[in-house]
Protein backbone atom coordinates (compact mmCIF):
# COMPACT_ATOMS: atom_id res chain seq x y z
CA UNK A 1 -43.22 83.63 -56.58
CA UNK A 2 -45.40 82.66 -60.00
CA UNK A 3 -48.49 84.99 -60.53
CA UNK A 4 -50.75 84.04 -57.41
CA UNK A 5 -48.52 81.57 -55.53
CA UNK A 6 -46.99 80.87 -52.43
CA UNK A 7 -43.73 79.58 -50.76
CA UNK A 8 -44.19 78.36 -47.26
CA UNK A 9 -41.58 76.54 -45.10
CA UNK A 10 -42.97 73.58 -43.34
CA UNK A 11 -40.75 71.43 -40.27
CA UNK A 12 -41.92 68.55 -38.00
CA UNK A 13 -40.11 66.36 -35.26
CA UNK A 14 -41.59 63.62 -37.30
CA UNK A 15 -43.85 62.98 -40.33
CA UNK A 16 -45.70 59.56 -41.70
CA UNK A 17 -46.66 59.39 -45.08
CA UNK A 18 -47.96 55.85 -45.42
CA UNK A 19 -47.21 53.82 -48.72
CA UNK A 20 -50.77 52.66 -49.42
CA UNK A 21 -49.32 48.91 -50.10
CA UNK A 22 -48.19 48.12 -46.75
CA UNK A 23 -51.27 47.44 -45.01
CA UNK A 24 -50.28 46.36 -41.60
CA UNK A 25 -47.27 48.19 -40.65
CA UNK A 26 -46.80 51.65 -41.54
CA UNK A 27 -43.62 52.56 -43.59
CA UNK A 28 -43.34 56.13 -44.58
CA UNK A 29 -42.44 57.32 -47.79
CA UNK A 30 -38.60 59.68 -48.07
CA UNK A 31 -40.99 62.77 -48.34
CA UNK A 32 -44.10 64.58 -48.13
CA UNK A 33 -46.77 63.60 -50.61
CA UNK A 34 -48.17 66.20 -53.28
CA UNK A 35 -51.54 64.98 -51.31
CA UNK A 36 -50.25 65.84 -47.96
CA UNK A 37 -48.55 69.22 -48.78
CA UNK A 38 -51.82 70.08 -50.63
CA UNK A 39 -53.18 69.09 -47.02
CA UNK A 40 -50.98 71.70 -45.48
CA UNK A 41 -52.17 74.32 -47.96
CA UNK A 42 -55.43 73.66 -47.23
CA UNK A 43 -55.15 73.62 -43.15
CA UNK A 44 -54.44 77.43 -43.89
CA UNK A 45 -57.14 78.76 -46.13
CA UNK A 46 -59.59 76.72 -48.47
CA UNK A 47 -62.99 77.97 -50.13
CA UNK A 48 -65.42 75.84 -52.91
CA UNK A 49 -64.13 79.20 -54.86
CA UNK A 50 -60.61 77.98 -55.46
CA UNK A 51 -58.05 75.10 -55.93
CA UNK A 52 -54.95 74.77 -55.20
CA UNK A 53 -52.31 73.07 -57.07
CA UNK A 54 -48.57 72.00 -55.72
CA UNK A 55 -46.01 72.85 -58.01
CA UNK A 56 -42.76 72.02 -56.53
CA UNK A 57 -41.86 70.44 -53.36
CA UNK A 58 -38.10 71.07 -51.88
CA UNK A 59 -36.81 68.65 -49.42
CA UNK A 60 -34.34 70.59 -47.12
CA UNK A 61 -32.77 68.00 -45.32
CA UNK A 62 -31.96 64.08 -46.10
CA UNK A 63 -34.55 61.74 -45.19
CA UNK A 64 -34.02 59.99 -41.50
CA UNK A 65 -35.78 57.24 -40.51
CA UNK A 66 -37.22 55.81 -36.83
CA UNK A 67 -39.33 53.19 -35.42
CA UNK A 68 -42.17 53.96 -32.70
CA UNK A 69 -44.79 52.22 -31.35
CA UNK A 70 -48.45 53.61 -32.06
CA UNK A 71 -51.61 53.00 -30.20
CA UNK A 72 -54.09 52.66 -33.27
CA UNK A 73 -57.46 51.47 -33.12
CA UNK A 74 -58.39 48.20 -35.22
CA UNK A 75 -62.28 48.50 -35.73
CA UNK A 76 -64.83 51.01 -36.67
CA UNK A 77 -68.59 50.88 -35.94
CA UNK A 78 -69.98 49.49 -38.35
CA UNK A 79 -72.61 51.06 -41.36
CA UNK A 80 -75.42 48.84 -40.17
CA UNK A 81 -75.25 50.38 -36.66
CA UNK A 82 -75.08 53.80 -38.30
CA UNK A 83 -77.82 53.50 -40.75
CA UNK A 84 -79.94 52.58 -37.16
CA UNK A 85 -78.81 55.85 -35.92
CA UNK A 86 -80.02 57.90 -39.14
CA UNK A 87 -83.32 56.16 -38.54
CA UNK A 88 -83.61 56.57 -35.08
CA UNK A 89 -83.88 52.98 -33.97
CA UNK A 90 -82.05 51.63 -31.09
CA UNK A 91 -78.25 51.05 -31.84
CA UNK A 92 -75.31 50.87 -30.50
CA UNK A 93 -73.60 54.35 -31.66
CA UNK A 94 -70.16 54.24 -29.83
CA UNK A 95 -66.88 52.19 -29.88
CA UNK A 96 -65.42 51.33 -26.89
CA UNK A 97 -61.68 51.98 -28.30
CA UNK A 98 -60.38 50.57 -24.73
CA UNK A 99 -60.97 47.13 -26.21
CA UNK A 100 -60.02 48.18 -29.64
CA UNK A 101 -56.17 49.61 -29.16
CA UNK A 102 -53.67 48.03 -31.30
CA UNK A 103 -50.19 48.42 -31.15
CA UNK A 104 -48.16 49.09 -34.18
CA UNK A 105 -44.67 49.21 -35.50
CA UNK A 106 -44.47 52.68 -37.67
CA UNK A 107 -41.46 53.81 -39.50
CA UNK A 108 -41.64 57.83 -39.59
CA UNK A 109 -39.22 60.32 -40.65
CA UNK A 110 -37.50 62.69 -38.16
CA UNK A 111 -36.28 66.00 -38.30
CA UNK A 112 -38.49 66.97 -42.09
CA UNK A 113 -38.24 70.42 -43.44
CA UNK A 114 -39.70 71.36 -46.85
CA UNK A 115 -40.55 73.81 -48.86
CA UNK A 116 -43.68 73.41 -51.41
CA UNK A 117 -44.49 76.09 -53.63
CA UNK A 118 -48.25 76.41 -54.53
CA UNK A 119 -50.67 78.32 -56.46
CA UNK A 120 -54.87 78.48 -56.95
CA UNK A 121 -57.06 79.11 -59.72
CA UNK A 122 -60.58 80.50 -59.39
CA UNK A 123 -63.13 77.37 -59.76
CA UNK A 124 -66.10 79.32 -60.46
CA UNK A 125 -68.46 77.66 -57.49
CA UNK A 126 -70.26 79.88 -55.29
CA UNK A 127 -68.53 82.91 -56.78
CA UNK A 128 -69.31 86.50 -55.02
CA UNK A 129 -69.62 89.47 -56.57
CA UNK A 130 -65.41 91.12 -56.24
CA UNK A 131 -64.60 87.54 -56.13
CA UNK A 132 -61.12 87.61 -57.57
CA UNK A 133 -57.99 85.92 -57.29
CA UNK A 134 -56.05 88.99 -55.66
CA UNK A 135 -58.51 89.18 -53.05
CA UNK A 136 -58.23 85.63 -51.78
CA UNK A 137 -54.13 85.95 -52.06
CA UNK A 138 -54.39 88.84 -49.86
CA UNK A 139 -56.24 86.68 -47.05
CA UNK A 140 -53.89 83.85 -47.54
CA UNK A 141 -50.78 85.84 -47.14
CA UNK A 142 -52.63 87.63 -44.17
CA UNK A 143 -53.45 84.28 -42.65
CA UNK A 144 -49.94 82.76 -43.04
CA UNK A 145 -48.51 85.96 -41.16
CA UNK A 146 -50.72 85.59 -38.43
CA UNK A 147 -50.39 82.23 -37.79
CA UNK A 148 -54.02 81.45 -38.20
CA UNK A 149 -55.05 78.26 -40.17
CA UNK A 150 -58.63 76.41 -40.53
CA UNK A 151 -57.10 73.13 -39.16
CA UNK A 152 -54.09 72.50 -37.78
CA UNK A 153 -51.43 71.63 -39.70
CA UNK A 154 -49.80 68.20 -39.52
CA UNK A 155 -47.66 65.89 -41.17
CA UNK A 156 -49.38 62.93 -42.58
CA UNK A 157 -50.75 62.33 -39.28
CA UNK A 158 -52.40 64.13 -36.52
CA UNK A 159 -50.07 63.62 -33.82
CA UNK A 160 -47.33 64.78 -35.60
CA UNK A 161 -48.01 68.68 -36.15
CA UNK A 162 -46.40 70.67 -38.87
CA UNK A 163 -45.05 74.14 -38.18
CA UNK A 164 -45.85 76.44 -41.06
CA UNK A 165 -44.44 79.64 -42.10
CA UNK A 166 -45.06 81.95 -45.11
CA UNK A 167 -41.34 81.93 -46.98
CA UNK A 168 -41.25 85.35 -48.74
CA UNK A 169 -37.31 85.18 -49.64
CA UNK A 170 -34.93 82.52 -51.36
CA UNK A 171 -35.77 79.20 -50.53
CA UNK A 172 -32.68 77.61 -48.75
CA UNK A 173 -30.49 74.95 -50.13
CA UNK A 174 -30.99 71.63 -50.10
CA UNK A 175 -29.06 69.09 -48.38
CA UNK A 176 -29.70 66.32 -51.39
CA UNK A 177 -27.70 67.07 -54.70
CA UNK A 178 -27.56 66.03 -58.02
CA UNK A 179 -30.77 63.56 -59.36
CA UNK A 180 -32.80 60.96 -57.66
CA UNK A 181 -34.93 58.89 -58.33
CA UNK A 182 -37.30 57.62 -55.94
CA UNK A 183 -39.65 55.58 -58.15
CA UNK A 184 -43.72 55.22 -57.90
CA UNK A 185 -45.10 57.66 -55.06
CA UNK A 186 -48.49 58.47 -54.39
CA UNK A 187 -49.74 61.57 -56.06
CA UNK A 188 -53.56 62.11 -54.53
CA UNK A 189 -56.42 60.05 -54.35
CA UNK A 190 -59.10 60.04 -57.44
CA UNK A 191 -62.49 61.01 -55.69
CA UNK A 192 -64.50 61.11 -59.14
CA UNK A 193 -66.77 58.39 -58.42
CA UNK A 194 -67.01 58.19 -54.55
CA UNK A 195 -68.35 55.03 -54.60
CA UNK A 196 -64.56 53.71 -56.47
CA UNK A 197 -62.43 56.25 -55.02
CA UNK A 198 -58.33 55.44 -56.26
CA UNK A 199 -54.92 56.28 -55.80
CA UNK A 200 -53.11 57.81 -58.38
CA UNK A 201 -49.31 57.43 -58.73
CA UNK A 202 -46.42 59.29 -60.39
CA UNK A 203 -42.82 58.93 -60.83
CA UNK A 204 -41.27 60.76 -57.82
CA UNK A 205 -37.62 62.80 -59.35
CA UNK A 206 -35.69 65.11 -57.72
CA UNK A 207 -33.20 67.22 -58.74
CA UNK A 208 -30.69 69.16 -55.93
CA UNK A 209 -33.62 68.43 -53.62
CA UNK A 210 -36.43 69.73 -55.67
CA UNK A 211 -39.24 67.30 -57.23
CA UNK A 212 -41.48 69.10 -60.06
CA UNK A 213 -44.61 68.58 -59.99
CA UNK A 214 -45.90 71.51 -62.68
CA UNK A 215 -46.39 68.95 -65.95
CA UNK A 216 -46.18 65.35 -63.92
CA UNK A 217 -47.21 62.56 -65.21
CA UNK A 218 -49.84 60.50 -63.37
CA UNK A 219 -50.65 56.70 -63.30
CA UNK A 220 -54.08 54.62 -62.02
């Protein structure tokens, strides 16, 4: 475990991570995301005082694949009818999602189990006086003991919940071996300039199950 980091083991029944360039159907990527294990992470202990960073990410098992049916909903209200709300004028401020249910193919994965290693670093925003980096690793290995999280943890989608458990030994071997290469994968989203928020990509390699992720290179 690297200076203030953490190994947690996370399964699922199923898991969606959505490629962002399929827009209709859903068509998960092999793996977890760096942006949805930093997700996880988060679901167990965030402040504004620190930020986490995902350093590797071991897939356990080979990637499975299904197809399900999901009831999605295919309209929002819209910002007009908000902005009416915010002003208190009369509006319509609900969506009647009976008459908005879709039905979509999705292809998840079944059966995930990872490991990510993670660590923080102190951000410097709303620090406290004994504000230091041993005192918030305490509380996260105190939270990932006792179960407790801020969210619930899921995997890329709510309905498919993540258990999550604090891995203090080895991490377990891999199923995959030897190198893949699993080309462009989506690495987080760019929220600099929330009015032009973007994806950012990398080049997803494994190694014996194990993708890097501690000097990755990242594309716009």
């Amino acid at each position: 475990m690297m200076g203030y980091g953490i190994k947690i083991l996370v399964e699922g029944e199923y898991a969606l991570f959505a490629r962002p360039e399929l827009k209709v159907e859903r068509y998960s990527y092999d793996f977890i995301t760096p942006s949805a294990a930093r997700g996880i992470v988060e679901s167990i202990y965030w402040k504004p005082q620190i930020q986490w960073h995902i350093d590797r990410i071991h897939v356990l098992k080979k990637p499975e694949f299904t197809t399900i049916l999901r009831n999605e909903v295919g309209s929002k209200i819209s910002d007009a009818e908000v902005r009416k709300l915010m002003e208190q004028k009369p509006a319509k401020g609900y969506l009647d999602t009976t008459k908005a249910i879709q039905q979509r193919s999705a292809t998840v994965l079944k059966n995930v189990k990872y490991v990510i290693e993670a660590h923080f670093e102190l951000t410097g925003v709303d620090s406290e006086e004994g504000d230091t980096q041993e005192k918030h690793y305490n509380v996260i290995l105190r939270r990932l003991r006792n179960g407790q999280y801020f969210h619930k943890s899921y995997l890329g989608t709510r309905e498919f919940p993540a258990k999550v458990t604090l891995l203090e030994g080895e991490c377990p071997k891999s199923e995959l071996v030897g190198e893949q290469d699993y080309g462009m994968m989506l690495y987080d989203m760019d929220y600099s300039d929330k009015h032009n928020i973007v994806p950012v990509f990398f080049r997803a390699k494994m190694v014996d199950g194990a993708v890097d992720l501690r000097n990755v290179i990242t594309v716009r």
